[in-house]
PDB file of N, CA and C in Angstrom:
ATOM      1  N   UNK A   1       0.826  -1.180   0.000  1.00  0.00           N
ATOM      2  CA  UNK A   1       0.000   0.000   0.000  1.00  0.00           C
ATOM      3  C   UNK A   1       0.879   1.255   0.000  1.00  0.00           C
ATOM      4  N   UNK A   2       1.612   0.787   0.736  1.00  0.00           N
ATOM      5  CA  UNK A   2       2.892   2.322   0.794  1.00  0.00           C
ATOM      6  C   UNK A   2       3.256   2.644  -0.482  1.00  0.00           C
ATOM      7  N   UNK A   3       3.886   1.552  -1.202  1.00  0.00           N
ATOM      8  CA  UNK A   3       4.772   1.524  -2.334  1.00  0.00           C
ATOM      9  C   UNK A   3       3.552   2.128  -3.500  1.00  0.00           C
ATOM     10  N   UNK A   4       2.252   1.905  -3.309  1.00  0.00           N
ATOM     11  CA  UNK A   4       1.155   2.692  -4.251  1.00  0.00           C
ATOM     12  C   UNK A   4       1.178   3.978  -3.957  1.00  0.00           C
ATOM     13  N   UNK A   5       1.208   4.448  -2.625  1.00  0.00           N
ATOM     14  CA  UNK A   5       1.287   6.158  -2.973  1.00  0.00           C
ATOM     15  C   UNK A   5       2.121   6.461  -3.157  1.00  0.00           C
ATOM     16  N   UNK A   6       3.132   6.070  -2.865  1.00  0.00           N
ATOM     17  CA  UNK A   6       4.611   6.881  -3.235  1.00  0.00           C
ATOM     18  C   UNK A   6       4.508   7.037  -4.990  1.00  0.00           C
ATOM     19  N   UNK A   7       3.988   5.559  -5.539  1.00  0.00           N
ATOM     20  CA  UNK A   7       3.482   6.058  -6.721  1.00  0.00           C
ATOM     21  C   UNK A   7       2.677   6.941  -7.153  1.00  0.00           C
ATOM     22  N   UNK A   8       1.659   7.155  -6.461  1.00  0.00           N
ATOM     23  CA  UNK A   8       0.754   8.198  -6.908  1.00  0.00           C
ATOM     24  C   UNK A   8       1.023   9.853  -6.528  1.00  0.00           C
ATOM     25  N   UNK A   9       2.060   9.724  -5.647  1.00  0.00           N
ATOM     26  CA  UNK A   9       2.720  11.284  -5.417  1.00  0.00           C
ATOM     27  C   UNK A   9       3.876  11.294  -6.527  1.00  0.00           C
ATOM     28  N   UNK A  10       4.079  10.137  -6.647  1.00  0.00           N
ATOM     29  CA  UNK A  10       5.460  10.889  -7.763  1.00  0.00           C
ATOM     30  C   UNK A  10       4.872  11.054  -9.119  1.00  0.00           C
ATOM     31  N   UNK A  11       3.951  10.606  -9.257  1.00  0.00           N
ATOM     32  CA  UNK A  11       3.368  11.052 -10.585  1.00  0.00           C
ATOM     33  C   UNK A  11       1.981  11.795 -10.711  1.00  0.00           C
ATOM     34  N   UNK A  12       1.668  12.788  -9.781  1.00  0.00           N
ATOM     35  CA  UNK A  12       1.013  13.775  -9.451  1.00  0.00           C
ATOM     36  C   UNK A  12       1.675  14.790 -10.123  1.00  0.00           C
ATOM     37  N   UNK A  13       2.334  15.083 -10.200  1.00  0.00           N
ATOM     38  CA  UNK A  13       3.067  16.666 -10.889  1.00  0.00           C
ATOM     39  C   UNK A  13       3.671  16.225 -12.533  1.00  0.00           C
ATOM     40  N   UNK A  14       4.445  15.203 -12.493  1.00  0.00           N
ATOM     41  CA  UNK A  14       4.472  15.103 -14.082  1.00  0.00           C
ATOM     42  C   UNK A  14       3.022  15.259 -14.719  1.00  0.00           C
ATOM     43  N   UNK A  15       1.826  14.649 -14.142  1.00  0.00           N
ATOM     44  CA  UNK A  15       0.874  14.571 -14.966  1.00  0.00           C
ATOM     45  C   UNK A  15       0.489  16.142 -14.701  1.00  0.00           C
ATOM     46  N   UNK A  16       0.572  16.883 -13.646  1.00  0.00           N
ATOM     47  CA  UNK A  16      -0.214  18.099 -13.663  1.00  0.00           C
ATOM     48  C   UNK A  16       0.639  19.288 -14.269  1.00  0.00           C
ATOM     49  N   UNK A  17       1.738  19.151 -14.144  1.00  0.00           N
ATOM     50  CA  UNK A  17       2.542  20.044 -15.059  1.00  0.00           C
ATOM     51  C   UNK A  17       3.860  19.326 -15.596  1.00  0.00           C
ATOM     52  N   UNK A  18       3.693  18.639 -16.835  1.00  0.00           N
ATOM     53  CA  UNK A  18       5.284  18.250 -17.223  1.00  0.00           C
ATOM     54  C   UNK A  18       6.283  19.345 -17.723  1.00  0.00           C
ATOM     55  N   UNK A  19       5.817  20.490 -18.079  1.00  0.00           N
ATOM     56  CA  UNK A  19       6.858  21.195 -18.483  1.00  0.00           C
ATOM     57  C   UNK A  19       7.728  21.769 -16.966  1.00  0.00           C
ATOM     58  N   UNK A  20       6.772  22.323 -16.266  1.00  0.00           N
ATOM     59  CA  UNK A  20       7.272  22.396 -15.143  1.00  0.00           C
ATOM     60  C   UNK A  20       7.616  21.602 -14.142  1.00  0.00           C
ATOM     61  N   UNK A  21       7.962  19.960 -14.632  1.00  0.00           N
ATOM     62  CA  UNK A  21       8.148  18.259 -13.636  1.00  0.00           C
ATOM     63  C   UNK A  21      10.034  18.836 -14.622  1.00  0.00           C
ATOM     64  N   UNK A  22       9.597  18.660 -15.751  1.00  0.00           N
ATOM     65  CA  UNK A  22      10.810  18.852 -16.852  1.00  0.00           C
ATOM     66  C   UNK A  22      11.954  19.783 -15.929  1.00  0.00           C
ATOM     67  N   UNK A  23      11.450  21.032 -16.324  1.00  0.00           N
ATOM     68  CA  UNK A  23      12.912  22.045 -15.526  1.00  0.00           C
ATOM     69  C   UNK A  23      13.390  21.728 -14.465  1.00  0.00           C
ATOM     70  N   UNK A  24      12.061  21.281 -13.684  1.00  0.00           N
ATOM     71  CA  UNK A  24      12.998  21.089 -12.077  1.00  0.00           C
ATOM     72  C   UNK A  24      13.694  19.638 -12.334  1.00  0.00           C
ATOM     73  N   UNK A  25      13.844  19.109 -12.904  1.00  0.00           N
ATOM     74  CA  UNK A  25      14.355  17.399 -13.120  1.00  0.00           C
ATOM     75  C   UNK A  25      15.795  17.787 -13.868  1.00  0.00           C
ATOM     76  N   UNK A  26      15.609  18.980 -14.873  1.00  0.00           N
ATOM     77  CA  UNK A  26      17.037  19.372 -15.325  1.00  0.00           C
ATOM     78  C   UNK A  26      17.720  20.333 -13.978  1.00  0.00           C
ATOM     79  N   UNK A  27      17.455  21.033 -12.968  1.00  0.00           N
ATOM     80  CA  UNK A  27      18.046  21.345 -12.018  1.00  0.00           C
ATOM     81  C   UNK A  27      18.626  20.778 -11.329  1.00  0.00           C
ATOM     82  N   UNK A  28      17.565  19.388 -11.058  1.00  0.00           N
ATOM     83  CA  UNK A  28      18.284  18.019 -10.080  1.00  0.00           C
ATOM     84  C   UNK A  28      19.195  17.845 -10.744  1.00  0.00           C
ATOM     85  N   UNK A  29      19.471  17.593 -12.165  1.00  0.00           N
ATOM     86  CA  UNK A  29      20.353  17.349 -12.324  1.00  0.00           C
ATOM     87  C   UNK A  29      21.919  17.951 -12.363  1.00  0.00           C
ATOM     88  N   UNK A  30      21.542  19.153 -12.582  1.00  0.00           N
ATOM     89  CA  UNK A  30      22.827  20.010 -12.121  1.00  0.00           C
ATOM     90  C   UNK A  30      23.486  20.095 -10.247  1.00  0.00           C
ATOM     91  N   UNK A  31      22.474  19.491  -9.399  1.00  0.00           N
ATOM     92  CA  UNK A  31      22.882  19.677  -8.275  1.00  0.00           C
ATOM     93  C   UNK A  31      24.469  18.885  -8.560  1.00  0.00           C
ATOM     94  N   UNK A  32      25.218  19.158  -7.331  1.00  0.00           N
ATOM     95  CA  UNK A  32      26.377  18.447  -7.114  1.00  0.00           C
ATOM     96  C   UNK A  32      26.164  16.834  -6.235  1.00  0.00           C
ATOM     97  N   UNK A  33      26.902  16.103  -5.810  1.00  0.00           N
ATOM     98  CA  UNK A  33      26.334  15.009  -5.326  1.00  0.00           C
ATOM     99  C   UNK A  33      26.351  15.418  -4.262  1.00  0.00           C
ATOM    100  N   UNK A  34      26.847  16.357  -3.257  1.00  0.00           N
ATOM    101  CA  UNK A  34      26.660  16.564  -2.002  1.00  0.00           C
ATOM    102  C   UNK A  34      25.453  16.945  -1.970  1.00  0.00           C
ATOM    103  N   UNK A  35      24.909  17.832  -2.248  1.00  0.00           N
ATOM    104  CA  UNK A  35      23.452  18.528  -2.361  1.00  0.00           C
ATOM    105  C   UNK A  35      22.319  17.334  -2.044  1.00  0.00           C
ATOM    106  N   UNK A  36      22.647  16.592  -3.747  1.00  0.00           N
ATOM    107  CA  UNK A  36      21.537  15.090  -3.800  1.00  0.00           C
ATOM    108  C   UNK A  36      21.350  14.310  -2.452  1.00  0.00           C
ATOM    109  N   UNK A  37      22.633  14.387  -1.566  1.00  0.00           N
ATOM    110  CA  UNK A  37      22.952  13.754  -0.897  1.00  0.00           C
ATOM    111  C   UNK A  37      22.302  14.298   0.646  1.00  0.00           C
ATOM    112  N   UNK A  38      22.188  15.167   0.732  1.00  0.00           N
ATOM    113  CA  UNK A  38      21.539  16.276   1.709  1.00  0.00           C
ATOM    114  C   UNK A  38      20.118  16.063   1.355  1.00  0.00           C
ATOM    115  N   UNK A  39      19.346  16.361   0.227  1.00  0.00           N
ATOM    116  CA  UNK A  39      18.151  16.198  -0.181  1.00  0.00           C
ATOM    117  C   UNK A  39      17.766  14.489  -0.130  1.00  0.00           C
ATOM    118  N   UNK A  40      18.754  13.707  -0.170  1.00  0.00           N
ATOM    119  CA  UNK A  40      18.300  12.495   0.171  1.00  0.00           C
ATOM    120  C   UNK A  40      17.977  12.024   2.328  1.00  0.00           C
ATOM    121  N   UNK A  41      19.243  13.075   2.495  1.00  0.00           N
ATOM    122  CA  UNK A  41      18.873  12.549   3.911  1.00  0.00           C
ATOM    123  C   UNK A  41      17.694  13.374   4.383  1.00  0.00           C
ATOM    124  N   UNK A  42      17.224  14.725   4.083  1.00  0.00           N
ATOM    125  CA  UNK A  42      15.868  15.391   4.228  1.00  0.00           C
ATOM    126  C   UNK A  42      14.551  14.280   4.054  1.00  0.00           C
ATOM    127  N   UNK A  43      14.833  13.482   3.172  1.00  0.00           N
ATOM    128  CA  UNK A  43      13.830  12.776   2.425  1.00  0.00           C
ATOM    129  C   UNK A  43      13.365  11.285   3.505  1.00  0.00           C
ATOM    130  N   UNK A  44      14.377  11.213   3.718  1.00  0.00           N
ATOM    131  CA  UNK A  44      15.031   9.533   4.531  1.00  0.00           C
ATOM    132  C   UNK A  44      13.779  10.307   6.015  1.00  0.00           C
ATOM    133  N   UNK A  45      14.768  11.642   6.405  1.00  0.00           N
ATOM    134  CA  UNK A  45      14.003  12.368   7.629  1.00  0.00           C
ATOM    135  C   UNK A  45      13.051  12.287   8.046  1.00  0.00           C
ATOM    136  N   UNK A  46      12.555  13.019   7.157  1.00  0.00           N
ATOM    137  CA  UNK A  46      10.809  13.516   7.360  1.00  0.00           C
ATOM    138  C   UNK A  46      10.207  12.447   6.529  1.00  0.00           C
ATOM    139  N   UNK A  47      10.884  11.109   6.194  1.00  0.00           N
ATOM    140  CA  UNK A  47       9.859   9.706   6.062  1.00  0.00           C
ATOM    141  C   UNK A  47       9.494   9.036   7.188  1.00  0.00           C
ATOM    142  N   UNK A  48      10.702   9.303   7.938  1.00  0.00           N
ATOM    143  CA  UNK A  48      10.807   8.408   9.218  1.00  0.00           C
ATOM    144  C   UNK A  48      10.402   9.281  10.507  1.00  0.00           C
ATOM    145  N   UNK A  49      10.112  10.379  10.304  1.00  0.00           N
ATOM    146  CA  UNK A  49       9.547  11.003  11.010  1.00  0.00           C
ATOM    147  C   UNK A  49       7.838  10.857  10.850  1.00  0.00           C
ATOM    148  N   UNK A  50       7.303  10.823   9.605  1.00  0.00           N
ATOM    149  CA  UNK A  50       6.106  10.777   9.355  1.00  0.00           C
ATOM    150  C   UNK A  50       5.777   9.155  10.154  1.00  0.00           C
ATOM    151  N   UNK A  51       6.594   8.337   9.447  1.00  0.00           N
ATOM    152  CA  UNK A  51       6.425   6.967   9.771  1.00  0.00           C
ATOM    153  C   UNK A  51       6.138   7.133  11.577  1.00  0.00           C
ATOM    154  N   UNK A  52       6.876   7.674  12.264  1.00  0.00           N
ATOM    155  CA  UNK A  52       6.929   7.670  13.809  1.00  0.00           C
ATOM    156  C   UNK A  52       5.267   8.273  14.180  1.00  0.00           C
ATOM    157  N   UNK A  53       4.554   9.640  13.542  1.00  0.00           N
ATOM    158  CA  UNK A  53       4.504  10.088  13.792  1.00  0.00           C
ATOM    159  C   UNK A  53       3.255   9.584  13.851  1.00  0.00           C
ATOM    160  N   UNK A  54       3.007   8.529  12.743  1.00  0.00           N
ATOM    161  CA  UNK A  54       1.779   7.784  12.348  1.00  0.00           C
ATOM    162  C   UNK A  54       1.468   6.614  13.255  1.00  0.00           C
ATOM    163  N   UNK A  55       2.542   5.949  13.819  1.00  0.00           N
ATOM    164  CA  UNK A  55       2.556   4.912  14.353  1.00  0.00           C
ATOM    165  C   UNK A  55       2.186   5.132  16.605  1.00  0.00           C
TER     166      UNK A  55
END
Protein backbone atom coordinates (compact mmCIF):
# COMPACT_ATOMS: atom_id res chain seq x y z
CA UNK A 1 0.00 0.00 0.00
CA UNK A 2 2.89 2.32 0.79
CA UNK A 3 4.77 1.52 -2.33
CA UNK A 4 1.16 2.69 -4.25
CA UNK A 5 1.29 6.16 -2.97
CA UNK A 6 4.61 6.88 -3.23
CA UNK A 7 3.48 6.06 -6.72
CA UNK A 8 0.75 8.20 -6.91
CA UNK A 9 2.72 11.28 -5.42
CA UNK A 10 5.46 10.89 -7.76
CA UNK A 11 3.37 11.05 -10.58
CA UNK A 12 1.01 13.77 -9.45
CA UNK A 13 3.07 16.67 -10.89
CA UNK A 14 4.47 15.10 -14.08
CA UNK A 15 0.87 14.57 -14.97
CA UNK A 16 -0.21 18.10 -13.66
CA UNK A 17 2.54 20.04 -15.06
CA UNK A 18 5.28 18.25 -17.22
CA UNK A 19 6.86 21.19 -18.48
CA UNK A 20 7.27 22.40 -15.14
CA UNK A 21 8.15 18.26 -13.64
CA UNK A 22 10.81 18.85 -16.85
CA UNK A 23 12.91 22.05 -15.53
CA UNK A 24 13.00 21.09 -12.08
CA UNK A 25 14.36 17.40 -13.12
CA UNK A 26 17.04 19.37 -15.33
CA UNK A 27 18.05 21.34 -12.02
CA UNK A 28 18.28 18.02 -10.08
CA UNK A 29 20.35 17.35 -12.32
CA UNK A 30 22.83 20.01 -12.12
CA UNK A 31 22.88 19.68 -8.28
CA UNK A 32 26.38 18.45 -7.11
CA UNK A 33 26.33 15.01 -5.33
CA UNK A 34 26.66 16.56 -2.00
CA UNK A 35 23.45 18.53 -2.36
CA UNK A 36 21.54 15.09 -3.80
CA UNK A 37 22.95 13.75 -0.90
CA UNK A 38 21.54 16.28 1.71
CA UNK A 39 18.15 16.20 -0.18
CA UNK A 40 18.30 12.50 0.17
CA UNK A 41 18.87 12.55 3.91
CA UNK A 42 15.87 15.39 4.23
CA UNK A 43 13.83 12.78 2.43
CA UNK A 44 15.03 9.53 4.53
CA UNK A 45 14.00 12.37 7.63
CA UNK A 46 10.81 13.52 7.36
CA UNK A 47 9.86 9.71 6.06
CA UNK A 48 10.81 8.41 9.22
CA UNK A 49 9.55 11.00 11.01
CA UNK A 50 6.11 10.78 9.36
CA UNK A 51 6.42 6.97 9.77
CA UNK A 52 6.93 7.67 13.81
CA UNK A 53 4.50 10.09 13.79
CA UNK A 54 1.78 7.78 12.35
CA UNK A 55 2.56 4.91 14.35
Amino acid sequence: MALGLVLVFEGLFPFVSPGGWRRTFTRVLELQNGQLRFFGLCSILAGLALLWFAS
